[in-house]
C-alpha atoms as a PDB file:
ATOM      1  CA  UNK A   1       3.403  12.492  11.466  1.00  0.00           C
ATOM      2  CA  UNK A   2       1.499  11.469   8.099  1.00  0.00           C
ATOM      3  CA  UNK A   3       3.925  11.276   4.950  1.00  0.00           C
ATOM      4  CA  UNK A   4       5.575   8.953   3.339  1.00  0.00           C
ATOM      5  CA  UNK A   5       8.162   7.479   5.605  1.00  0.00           C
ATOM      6  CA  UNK A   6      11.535   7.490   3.706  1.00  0.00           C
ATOM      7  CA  UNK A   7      13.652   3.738   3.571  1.00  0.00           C
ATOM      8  CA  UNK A   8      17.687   3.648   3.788  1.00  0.00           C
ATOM      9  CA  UNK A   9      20.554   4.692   6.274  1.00  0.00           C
ATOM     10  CA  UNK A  10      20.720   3.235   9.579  1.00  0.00           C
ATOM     11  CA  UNK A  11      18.728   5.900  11.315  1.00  0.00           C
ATOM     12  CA  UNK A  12      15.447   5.784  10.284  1.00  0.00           C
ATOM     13  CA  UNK A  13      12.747   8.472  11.089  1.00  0.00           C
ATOM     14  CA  UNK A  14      12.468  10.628   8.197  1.00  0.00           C
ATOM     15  CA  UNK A  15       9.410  11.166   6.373  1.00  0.00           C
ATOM     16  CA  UNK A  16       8.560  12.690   3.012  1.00  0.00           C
ATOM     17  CA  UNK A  17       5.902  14.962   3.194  1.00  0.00           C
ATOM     18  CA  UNK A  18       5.117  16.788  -0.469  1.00  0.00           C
ATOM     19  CA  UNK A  19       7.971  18.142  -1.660  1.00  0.00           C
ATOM     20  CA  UNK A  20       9.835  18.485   1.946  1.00  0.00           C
ATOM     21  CA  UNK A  21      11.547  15.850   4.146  1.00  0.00           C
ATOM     22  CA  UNK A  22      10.996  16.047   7.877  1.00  0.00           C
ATOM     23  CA  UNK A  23      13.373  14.475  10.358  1.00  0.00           C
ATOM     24  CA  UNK A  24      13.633  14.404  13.715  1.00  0.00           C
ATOM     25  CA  UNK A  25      15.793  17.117  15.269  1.00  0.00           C
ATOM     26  CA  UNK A  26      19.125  16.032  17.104  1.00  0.00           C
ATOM     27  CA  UNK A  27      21.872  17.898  18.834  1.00  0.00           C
ATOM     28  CA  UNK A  28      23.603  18.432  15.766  1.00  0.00           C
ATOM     29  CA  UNK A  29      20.918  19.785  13.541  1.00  0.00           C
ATOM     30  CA  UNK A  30      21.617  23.450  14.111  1.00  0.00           C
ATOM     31  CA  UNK A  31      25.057  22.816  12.999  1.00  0.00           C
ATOM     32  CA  UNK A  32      24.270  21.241  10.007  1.00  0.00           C
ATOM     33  CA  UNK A  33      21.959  23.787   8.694  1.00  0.00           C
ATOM     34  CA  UNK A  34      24.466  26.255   8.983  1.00  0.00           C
ATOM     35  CA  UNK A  35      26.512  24.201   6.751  1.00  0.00           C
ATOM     36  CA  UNK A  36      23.386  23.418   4.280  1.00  0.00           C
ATOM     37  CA  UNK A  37      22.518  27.246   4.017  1.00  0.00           C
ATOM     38  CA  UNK A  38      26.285  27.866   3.327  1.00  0.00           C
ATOM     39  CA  UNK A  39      25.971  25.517   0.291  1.00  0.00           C
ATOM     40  CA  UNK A  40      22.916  26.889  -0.491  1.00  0.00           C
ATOM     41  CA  UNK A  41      24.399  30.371  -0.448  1.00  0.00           C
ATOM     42  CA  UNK A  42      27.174  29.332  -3.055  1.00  0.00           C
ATOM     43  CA  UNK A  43      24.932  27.938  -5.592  1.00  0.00           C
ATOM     44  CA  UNK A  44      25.738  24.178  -4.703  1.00  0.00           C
ATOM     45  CA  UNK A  45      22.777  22.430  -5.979  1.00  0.00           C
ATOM     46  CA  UNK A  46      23.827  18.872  -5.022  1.00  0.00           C
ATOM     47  CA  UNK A  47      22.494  19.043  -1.119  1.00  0.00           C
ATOM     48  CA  UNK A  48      19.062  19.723  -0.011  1.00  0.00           C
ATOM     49  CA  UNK A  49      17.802  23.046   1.100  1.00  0.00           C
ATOM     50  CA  UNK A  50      16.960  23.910   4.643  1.00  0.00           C
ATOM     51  CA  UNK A  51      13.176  25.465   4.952  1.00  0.00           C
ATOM     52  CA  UNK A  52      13.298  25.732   8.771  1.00  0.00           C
ATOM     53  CA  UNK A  53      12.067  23.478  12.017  1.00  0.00           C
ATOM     54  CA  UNK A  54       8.138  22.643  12.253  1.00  0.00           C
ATOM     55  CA  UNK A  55       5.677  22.973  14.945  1.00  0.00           C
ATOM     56  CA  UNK A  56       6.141  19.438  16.022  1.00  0.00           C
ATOM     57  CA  UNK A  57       9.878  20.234  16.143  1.00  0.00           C
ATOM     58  CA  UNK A  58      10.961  18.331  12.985  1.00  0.00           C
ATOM     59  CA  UNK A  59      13.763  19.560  10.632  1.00  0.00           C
ATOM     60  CA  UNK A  60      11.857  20.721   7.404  1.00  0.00           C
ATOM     61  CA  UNK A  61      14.400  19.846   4.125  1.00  0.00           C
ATOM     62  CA  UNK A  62      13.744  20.250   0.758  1.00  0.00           C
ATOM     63  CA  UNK A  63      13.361  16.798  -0.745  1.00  0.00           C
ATOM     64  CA  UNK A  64      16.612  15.735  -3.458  1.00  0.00           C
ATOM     65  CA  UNK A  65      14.183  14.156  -6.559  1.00  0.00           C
ATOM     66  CA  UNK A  66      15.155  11.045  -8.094  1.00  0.00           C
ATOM     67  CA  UNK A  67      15.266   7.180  -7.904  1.00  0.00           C
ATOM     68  CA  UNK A  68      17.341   6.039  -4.249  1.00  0.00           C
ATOM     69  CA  UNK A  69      17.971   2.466  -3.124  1.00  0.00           C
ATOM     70  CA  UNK A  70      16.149   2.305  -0.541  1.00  0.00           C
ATOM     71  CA  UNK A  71      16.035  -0.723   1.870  1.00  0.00           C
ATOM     72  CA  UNK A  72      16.903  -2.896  -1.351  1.00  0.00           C
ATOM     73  CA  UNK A  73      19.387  -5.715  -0.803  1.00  0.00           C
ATOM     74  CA  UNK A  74      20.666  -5.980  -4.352  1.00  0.00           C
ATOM     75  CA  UNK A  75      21.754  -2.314  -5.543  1.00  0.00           C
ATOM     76  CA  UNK A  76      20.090  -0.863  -8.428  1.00  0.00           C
ATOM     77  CA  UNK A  77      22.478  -0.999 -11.323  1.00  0.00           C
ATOM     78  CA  UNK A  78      23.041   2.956 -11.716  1.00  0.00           C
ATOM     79  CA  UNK A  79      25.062   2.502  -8.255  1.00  0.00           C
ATOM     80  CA  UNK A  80      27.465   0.156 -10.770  1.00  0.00           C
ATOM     81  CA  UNK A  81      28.300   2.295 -13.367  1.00  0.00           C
ATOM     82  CA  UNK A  82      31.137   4.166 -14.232  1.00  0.00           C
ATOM     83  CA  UNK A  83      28.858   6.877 -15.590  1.00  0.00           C
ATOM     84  CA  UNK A  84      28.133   7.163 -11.824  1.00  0.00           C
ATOM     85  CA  UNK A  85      31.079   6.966 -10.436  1.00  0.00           C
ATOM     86  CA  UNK A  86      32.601  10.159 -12.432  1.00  0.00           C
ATOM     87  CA  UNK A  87      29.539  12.007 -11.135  1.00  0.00           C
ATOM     88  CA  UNK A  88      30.186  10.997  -7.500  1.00  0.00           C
ATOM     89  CA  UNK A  89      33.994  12.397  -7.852  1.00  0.00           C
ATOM     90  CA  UNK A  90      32.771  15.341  -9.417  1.00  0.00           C
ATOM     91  CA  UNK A  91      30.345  16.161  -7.343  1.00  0.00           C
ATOM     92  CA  UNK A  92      32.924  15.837  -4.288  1.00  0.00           C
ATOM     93  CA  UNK A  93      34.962  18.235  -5.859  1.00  0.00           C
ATOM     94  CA  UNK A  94      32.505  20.196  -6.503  1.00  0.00           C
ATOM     95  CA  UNK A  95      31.076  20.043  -2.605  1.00  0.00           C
ATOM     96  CA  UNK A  96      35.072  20.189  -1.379  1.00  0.00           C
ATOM     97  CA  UNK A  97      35.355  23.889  -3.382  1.00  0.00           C
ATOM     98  CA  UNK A  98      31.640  25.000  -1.990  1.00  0.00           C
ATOM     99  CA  UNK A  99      32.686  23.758   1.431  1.00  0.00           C
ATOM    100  CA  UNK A 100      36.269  24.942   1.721  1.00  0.00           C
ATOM    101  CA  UNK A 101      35.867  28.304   2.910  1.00  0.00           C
ATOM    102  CA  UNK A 102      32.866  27.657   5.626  1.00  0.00           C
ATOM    103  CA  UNK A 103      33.957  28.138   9.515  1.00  0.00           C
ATOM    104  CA  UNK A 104      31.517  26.916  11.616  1.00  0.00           C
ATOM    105  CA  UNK A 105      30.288  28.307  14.546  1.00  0.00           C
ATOM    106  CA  UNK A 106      32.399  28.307  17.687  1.00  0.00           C
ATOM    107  CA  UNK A 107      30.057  26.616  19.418  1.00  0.00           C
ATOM    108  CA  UNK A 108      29.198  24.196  16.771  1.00  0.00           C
ATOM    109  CA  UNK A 109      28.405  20.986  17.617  1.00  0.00           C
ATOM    110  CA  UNK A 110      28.812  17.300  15.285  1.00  0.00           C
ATOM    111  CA  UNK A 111      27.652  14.167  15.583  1.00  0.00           C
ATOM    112  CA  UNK A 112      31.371  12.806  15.664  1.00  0.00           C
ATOM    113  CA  UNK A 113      32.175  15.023  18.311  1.00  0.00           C
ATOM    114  CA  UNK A 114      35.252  16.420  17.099  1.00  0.00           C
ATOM    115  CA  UNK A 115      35.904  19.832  16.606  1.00  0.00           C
ATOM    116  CA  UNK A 116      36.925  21.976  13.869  1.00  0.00           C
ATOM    117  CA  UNK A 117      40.244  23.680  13.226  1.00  0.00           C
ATOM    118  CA  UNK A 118      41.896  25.678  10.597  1.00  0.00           C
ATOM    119  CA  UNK A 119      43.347  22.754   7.674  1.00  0.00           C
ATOM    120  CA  UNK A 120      39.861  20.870   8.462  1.00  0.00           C
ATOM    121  CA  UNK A 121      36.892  20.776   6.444  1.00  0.00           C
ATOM    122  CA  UNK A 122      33.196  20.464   6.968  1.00  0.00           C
ATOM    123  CA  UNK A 123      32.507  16.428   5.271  1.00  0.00           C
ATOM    124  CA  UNK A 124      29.677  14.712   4.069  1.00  0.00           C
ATOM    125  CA  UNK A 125      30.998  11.633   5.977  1.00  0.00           C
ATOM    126  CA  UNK A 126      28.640   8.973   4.541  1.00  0.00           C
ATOM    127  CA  UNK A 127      28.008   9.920   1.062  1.00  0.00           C
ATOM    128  CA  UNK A 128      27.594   6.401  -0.111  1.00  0.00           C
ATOM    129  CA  UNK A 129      24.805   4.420  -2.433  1.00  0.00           C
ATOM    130  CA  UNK A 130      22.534   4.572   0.836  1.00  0.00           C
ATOM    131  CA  UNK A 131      22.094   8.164   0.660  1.00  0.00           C
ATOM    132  CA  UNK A 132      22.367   9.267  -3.020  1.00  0.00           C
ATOM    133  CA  UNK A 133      19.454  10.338  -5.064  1.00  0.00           C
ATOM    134  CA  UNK A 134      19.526   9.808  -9.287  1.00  0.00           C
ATOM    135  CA  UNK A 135      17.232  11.236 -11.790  1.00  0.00           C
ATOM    136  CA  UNK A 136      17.104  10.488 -15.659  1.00  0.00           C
ATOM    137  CA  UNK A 137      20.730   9.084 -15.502  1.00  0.00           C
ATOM    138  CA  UNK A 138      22.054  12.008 -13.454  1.00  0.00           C
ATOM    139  CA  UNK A 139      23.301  12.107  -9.757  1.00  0.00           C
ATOM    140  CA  UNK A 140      21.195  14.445  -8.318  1.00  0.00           C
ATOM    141  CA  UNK A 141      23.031  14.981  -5.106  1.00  0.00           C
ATOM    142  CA  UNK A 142      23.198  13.334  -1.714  1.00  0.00           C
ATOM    143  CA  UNK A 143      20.401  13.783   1.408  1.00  0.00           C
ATOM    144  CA  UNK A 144      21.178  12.741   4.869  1.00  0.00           C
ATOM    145  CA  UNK A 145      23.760  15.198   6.267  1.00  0.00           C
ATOM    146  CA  UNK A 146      23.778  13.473  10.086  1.00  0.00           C
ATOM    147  CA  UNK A 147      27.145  12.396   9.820  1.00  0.00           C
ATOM    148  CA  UNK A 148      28.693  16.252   8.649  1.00  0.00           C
ATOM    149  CA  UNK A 149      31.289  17.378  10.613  1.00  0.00           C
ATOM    150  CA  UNK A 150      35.508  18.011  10.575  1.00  0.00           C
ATOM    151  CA  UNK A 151      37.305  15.909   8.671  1.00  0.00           C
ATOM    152  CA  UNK A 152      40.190  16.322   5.682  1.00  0.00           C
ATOM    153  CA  UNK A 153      39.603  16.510   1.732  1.00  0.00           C
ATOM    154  CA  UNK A 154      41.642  13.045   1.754  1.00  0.00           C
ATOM    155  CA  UNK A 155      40.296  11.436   3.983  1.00  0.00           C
ATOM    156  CA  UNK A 156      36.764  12.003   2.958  1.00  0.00           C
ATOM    157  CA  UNK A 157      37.930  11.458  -1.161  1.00  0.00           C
ATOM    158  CA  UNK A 158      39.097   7.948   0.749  1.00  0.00           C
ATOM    159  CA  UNK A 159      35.828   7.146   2.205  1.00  0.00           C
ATOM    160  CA  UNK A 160      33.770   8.017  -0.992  1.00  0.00           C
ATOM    161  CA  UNK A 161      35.799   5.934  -2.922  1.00  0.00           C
ATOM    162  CA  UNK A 162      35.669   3.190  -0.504  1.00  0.00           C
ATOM    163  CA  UNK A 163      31.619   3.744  -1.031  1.00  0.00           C
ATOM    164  CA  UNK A 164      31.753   3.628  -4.563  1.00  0.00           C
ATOM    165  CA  UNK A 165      34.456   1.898  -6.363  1.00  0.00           C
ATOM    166  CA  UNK A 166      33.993  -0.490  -4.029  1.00  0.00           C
ATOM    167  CA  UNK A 167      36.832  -1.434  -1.721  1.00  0.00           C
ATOM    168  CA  UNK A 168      34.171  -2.881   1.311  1.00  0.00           C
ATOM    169  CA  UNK A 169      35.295  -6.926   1.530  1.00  0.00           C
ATOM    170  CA  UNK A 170      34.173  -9.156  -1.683  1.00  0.00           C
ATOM    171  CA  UNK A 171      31.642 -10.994  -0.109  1.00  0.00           C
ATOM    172  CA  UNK A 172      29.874  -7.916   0.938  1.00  0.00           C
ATOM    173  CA  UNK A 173      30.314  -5.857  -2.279  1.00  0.00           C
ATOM    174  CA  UNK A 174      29.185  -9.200  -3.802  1.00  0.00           C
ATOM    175  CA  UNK A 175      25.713  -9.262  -1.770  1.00  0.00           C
ATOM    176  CA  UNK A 176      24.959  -5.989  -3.229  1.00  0.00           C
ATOM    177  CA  UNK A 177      25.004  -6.920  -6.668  1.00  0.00           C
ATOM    178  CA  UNK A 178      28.516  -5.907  -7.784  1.00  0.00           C
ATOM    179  CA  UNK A 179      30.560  -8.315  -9.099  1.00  0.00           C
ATOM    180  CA  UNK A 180      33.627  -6.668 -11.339  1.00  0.00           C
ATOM    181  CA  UNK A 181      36.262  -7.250  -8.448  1.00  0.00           C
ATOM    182  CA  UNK A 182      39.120  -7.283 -11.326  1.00  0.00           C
ATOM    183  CA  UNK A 183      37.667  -3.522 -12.601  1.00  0.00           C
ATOM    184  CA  UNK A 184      38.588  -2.262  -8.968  1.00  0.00           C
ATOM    185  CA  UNK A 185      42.127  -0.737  -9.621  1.00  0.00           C
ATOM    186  CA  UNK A 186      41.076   0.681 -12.964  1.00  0.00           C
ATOM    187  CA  UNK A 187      37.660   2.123 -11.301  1.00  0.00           C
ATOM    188  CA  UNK A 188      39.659   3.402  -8.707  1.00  0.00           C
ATOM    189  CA  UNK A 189      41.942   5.734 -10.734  1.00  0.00           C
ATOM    190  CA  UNK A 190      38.728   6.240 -12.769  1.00  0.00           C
ATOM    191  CA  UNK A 191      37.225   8.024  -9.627  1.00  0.00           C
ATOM    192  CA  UNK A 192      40.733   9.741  -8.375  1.00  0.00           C
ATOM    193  CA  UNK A 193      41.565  11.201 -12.346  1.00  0.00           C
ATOM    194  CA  UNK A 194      37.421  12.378 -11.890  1.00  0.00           C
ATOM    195  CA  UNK A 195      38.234  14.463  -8.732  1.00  0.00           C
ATOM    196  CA  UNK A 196      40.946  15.770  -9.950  1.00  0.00           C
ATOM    197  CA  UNK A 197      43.158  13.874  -6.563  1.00  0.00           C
ATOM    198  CA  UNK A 198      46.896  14.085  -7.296  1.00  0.00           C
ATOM    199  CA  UNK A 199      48.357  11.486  -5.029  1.00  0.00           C
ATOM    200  CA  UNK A 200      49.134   7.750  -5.584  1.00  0.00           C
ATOM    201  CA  UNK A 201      46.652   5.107  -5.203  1.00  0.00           C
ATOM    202  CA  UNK A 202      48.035   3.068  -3.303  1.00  0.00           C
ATOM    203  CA  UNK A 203      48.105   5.704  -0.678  1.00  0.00           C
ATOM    204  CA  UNK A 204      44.397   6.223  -1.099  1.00  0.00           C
ATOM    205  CA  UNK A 205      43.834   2.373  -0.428  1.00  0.00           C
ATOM    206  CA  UNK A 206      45.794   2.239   2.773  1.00  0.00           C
ATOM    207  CA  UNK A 207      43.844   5.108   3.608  1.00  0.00           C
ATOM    208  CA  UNK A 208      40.753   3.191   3.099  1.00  0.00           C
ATOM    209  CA  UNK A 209      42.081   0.610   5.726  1.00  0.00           C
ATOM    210  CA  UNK A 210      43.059   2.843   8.548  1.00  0.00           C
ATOM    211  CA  UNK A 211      39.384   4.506   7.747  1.00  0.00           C
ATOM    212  CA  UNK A 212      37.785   1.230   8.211  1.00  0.00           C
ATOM    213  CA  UNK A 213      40.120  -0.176  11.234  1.00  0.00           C
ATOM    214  CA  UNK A 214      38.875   2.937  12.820  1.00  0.00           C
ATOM    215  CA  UNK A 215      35.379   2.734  12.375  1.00  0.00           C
ATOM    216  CA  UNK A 216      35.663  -1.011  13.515  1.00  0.00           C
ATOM    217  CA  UNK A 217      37.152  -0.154  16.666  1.00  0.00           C
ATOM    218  CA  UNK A 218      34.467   2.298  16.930  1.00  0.00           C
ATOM    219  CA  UNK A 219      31.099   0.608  16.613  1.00  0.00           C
ATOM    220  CA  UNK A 220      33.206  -2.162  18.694  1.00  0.00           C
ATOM    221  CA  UNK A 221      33.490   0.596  21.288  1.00  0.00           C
ATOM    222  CA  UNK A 222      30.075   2.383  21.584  1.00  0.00           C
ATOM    223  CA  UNK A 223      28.308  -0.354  20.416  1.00  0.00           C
ATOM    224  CA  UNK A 224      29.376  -2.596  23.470  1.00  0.00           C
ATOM    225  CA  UNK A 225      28.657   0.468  25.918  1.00  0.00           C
ATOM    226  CA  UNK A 226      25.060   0.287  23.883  1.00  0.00           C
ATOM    227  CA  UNK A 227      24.494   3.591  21.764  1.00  0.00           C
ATOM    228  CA  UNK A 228      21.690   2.871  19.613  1.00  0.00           C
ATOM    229  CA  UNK A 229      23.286   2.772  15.814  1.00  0.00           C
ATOM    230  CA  UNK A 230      26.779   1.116  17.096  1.00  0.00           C
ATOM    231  CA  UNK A 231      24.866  -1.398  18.960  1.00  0.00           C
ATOM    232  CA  UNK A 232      22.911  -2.695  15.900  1.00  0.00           C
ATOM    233  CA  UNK A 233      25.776  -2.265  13.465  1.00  0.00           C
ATOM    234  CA  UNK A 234      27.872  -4.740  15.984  1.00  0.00           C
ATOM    235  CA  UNK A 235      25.059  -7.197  15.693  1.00  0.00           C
ATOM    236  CA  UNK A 236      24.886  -7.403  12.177  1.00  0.00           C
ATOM    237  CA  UNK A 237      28.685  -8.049  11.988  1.00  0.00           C
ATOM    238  CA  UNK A 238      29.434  -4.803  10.195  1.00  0.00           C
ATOM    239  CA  UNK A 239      32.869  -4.538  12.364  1.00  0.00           C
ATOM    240  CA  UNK A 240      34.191  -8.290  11.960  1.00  0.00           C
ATOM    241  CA  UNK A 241      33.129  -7.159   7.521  1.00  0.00           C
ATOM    242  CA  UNK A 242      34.914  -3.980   7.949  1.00  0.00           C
ATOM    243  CA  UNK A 243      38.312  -6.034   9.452  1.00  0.00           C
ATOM    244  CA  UNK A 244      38.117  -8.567   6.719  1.00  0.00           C
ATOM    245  CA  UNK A 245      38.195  -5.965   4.064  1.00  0.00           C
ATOM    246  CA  UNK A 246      41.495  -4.629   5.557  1.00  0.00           C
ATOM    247  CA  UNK A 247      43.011  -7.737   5.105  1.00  0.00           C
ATOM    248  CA  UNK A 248      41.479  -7.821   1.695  1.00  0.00           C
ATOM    249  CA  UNK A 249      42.772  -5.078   0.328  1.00  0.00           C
ATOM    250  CA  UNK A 250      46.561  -5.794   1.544  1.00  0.00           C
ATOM    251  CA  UNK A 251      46.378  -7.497  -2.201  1.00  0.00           C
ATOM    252  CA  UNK A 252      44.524  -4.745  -3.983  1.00  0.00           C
ATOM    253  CA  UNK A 253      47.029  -3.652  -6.251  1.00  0.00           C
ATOM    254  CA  UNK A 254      49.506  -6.621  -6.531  1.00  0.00           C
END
């Protein structure tokens, strides 16, 4: 396919093409359009738009404008500020209220492979730096909706803030260009008073570590047995990062 092919994320494969994104289609892409033209049909602007599946049987989404980070090593700065941080919590909200009233399909399927029930919600799951888009100092909205599928409001507010405050281990959040490790607690009931989250932080950051224990066990698990993304996450150590920041953030808030 000629376009522009698209840097970030851990999947690869999509490709701008005008002002549309085309991606290859998976199992779960029928799902997740239902999900993008419920968002669509409640006004939510912060999500691309679904235009339909091409000839060559690529997903055809509207492309999000604005300035992403790419395959950069060192963030851009907007990813640091707490002007962007209070537009990542409110933009959750905002998705959390669009989102809260959307049953899926009985036959629905998600990349996680869990299934939906009543007290669920339809997530994001992986609305971090990689995938945001930011125009004239405004978050535009997040692209790359792969991950969607059941989860809970708190556990998703958990992983955003884990994204974005950030809670990953130093040395990693260091490598990206952030550096204001003593701003973390503050930044973190920054994001929380932003969403408009009622419980205690400290419950959000042990949260964050069962999150991340979880998701280290997991590329651990499907990455040995050789799935694609899991595999290649294990080899660049993401599961041995994701354990240290557990231990990390036993000292968060002392």
């Amino acid at each position: 396919m000629t376009g522009e092919p698209l840097g970030g994320g851990n999947d690869g494969g999509a490709v701008r093409v005008g002002a549309t994104v085309r991606r290859p289609v998976r199992e779960w892409t029928a799902s997740v359009h239902e999900l993008l033209r419920h968002l669509e049909r409640k006004g939510f602007e912060g999500a691309p738009r679904v235009l339909g599946v091409d000839q060559g049987g690529y997903e055809v989404l509207t492309y999000l404008e604005g300035d992403t980070m790419g395959d950069a090593a060192v963030w851009p700065s907007w990813t640091r500020t707490e002007g962007t941080l209070v537009q990542v919590a409110r933009w959750l909200r905002a998705y959390h209220e669009a989102v809260a009233d959307f049953v899926p399909p009985p036959d629905a399927r998600w990349r996680s492979g869990r299934r939906w029930s009543p007290g669920l919600i339809i997530g994001h799951n992986d609305a971090g730096p990689a995938n945001a888009a930011y125009r004239a100092g405004r978050l535009t909205g997040f692209f790359d909706w792969d991950f969607a599928g059941p989860t809970t409001v708190d556990a998703e507010v958990a992983l955003v803030a884990h994204c974005w405050v950030p809670l990953h281990a130093r040395h990693v959040d260091a490598s990206t260009g952030f550096t204001a490790f003593e701003a973390r607690p503050a930044r973190l009931r920054r994001f929380l008073d932003a969403y408009g989250w009622t419980g205690r932080p400290e419950a959000l950051v042990r949260a964050v570590q069962v999150q991340m224990a979880e998701r280290a066990a997991l590329i651990r698990r499907l990455g040995h047995q050789g799935e694609g993304l899991y595999a290649r996450l294990l080899r660049r150590g993401v599961a041995d990062e994701l354990d240290q920041a557990v231990r990390e953030l036993d000292e968060f808030s002392r």
